[in-house]
N, C-alpha and C. Protein backbone atom coordinates (compact mmCIF):
# COMPACT_ATOMS: atom_id res chain seq x y z
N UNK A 1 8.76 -2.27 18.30
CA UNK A 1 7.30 -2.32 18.34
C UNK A 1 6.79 -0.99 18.87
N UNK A 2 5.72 -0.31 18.12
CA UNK A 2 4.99 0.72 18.52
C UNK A 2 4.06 0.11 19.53
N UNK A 3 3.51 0.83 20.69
CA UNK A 3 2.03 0.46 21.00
C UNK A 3 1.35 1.43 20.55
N UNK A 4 -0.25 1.14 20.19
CA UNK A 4 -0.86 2.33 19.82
C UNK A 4 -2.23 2.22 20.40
N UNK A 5 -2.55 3.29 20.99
CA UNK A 5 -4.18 3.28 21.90
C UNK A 5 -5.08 3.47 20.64
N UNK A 6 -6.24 3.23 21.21
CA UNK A 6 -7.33 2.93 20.29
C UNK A 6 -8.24 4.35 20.91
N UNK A 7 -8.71 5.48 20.02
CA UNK A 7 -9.21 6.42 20.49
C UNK A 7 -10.84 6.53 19.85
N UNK A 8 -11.72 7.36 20.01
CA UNK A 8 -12.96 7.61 19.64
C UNK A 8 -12.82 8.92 18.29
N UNK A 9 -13.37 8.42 17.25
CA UNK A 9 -13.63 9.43 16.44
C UNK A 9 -15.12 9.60 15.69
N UNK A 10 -15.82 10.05 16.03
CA UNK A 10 -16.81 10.30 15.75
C UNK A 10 -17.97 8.97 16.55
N UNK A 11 -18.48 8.45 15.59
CA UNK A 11 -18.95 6.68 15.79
C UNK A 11 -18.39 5.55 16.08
N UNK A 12 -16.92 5.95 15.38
CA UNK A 12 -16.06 5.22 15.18
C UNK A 12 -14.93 4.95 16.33
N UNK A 13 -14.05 4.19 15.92
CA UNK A 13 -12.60 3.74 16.83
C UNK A 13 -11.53 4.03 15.97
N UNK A 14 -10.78 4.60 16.24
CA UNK A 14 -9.61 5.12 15.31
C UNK A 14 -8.33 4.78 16.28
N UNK A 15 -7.20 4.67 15.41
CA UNK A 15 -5.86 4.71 16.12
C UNK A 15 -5.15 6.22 15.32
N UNK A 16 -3.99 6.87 16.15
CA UNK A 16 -3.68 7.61 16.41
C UNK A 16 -1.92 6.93 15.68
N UNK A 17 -1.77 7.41 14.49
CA UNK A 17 0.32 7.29 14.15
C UNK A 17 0.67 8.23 14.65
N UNK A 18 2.47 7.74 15.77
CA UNK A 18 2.95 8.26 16.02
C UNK A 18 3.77 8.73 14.21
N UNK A 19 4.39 10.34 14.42
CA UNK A 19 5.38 10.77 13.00
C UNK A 19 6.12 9.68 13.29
N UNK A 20 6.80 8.85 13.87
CA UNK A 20 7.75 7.23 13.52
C UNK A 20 6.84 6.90 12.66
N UNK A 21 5.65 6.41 13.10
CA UNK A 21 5.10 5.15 12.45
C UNK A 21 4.99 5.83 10.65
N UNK A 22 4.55 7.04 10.35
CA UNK A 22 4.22 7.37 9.46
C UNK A 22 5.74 7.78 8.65
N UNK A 23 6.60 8.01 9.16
CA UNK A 23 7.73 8.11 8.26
C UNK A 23 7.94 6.62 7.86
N UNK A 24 8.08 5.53 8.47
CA UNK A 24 8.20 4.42 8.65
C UNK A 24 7.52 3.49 7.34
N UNK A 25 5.99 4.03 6.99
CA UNK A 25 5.71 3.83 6.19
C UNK A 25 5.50 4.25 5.06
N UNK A 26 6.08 5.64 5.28
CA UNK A 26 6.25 6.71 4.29
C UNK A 26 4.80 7.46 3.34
N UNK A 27 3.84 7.34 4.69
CA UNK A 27 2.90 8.04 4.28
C UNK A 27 2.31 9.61 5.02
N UNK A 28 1.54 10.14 4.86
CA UNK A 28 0.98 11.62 5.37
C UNK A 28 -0.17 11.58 5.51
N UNK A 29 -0.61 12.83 5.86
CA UNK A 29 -2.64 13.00 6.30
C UNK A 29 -3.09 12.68 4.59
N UNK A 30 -3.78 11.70 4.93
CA UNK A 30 -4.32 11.81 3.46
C UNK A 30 -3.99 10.35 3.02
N UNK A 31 -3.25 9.99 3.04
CA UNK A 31 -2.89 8.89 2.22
C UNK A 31 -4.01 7.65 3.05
N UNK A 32 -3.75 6.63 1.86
CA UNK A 32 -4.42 5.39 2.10
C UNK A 32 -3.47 3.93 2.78
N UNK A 33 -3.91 3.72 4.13
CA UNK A 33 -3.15 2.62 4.43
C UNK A 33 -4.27 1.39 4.49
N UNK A 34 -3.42 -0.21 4.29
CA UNK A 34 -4.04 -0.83 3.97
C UNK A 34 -4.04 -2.18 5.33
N UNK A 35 -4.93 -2.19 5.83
CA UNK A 35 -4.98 -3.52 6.86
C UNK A 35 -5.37 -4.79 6.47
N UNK A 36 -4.17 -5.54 6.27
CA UNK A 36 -4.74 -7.11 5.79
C UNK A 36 -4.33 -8.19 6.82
N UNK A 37 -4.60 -9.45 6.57
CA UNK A 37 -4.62 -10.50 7.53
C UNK A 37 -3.21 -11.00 7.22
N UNK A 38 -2.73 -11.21 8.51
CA UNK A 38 -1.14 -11.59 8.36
C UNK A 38 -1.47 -13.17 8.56
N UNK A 39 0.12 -14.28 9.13
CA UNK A 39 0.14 -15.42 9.40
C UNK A 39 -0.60 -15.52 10.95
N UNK A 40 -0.63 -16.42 11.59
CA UNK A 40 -1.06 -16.59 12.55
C UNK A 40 -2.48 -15.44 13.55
N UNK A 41 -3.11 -15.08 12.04
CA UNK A 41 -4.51 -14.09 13.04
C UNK A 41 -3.91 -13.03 12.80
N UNK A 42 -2.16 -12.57 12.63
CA UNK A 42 -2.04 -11.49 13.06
C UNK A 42 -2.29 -10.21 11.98
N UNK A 43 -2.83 -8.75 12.30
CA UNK A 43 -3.07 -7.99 11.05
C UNK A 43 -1.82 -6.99 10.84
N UNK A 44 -1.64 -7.15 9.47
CA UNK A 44 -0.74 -6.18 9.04
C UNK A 44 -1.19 -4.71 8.22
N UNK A 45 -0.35 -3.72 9.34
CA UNK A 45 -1.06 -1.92 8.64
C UNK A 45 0.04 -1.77 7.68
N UNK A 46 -0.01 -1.63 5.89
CA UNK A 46 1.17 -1.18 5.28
C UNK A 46 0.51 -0.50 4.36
N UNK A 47 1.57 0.33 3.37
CA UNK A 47 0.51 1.32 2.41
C UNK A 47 1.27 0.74 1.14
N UNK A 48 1.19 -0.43 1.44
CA UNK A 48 1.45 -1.70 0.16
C UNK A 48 0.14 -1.82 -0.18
N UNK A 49 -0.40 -1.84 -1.56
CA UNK A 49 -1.61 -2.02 -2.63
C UNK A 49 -1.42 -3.28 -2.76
N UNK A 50 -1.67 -4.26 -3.21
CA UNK A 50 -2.52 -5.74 -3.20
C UNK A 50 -2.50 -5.39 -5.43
N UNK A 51 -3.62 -4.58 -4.96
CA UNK A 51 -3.94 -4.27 -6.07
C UNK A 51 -3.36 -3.74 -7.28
N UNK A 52 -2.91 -2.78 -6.91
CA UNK A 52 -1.53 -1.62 -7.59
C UNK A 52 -0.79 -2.33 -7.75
N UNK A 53 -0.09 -3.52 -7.47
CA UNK A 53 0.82 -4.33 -7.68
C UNK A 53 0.82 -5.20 -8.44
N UNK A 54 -0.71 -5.67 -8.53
CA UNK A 54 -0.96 -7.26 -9.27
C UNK A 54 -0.98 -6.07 -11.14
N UNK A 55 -1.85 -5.05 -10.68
CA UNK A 55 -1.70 -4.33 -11.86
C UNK A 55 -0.44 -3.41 -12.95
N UNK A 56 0.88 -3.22 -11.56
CA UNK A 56 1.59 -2.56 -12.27
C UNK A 56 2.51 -4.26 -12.74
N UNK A 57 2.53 -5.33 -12.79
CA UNK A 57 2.99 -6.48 -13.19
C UNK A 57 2.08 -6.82 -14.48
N UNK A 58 0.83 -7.03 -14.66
CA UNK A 58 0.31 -6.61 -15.61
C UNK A 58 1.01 -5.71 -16.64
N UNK A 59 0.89 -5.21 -16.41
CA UNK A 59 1.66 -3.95 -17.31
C UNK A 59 2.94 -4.15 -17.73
N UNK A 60 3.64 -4.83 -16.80
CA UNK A 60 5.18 -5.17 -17.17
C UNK A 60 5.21 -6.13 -18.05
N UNK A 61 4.40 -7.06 -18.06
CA UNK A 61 4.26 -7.86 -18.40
C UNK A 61 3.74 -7.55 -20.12
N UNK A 62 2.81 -6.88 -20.19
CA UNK A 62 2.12 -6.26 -21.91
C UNK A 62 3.20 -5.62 -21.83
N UNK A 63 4.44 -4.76 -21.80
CA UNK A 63 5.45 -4.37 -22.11
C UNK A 63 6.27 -5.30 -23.15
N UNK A 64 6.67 -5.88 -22.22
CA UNK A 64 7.74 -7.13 -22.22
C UNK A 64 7.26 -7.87 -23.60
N UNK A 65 5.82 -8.10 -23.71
CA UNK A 65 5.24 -9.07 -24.38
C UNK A 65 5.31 -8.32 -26.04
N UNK A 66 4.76 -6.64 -25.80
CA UNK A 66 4.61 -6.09 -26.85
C UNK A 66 5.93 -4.78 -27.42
N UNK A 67 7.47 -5.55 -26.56
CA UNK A 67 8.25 -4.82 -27.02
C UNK A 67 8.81 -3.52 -28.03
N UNK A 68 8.82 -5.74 -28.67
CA UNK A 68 9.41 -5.33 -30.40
C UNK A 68 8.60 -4.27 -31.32
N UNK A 69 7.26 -3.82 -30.65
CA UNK A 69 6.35 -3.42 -31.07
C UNK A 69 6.44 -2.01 -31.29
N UNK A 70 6.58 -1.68 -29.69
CA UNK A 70 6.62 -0.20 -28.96
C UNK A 70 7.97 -0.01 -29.70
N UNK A 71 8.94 -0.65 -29.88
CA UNK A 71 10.29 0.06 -29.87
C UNK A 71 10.03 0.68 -31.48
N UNK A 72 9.55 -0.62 -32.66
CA UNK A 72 8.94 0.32 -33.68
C UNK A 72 7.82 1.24 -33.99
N UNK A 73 7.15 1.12 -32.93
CA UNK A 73 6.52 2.49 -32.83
C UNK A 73 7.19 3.71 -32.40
N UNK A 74 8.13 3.36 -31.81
CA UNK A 74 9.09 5.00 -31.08
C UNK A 74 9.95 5.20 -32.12
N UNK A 75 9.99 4.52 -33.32
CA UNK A 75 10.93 5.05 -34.47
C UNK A 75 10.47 6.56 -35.13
């Protein structure tokens, strides 16, 4: 377990990644992390998409579906 203080940034309240936490999740300055509601109240910080996910399955999915298709199109 990290602890992490809660600091002032501008208006705002910001937390501060230790380089662990950010290798950890394998992100950098810049990137987008995502805070969602875990089990019991608790919140989870990951730079797992929700979204990006439901969509790249989508996609696997019109693949899969339109194979036989693509493969005679790549002839």
């Amino acid at each position: 377990m990290i602890a992490l203080k809660l600091t002032q940034v501008g208006n705002s309240v910001g937390v501060v990644l230790p380089k662990e936490a950010l290798i950890k999740l394998g992100v950098e300055k810049g990137d987008t992390v995502y805070l969602t509601d875990g089990a019991g109240g608790e919140m989870r910080l990951s730079a797992y998409s929700a979204e990006v996910a439901e969509e790249i399955a989508l996609g696997e999915d019109f693949m899969d579906q339109y194979r036989d298709t693509f493969r005679a199109l790549a002839k």
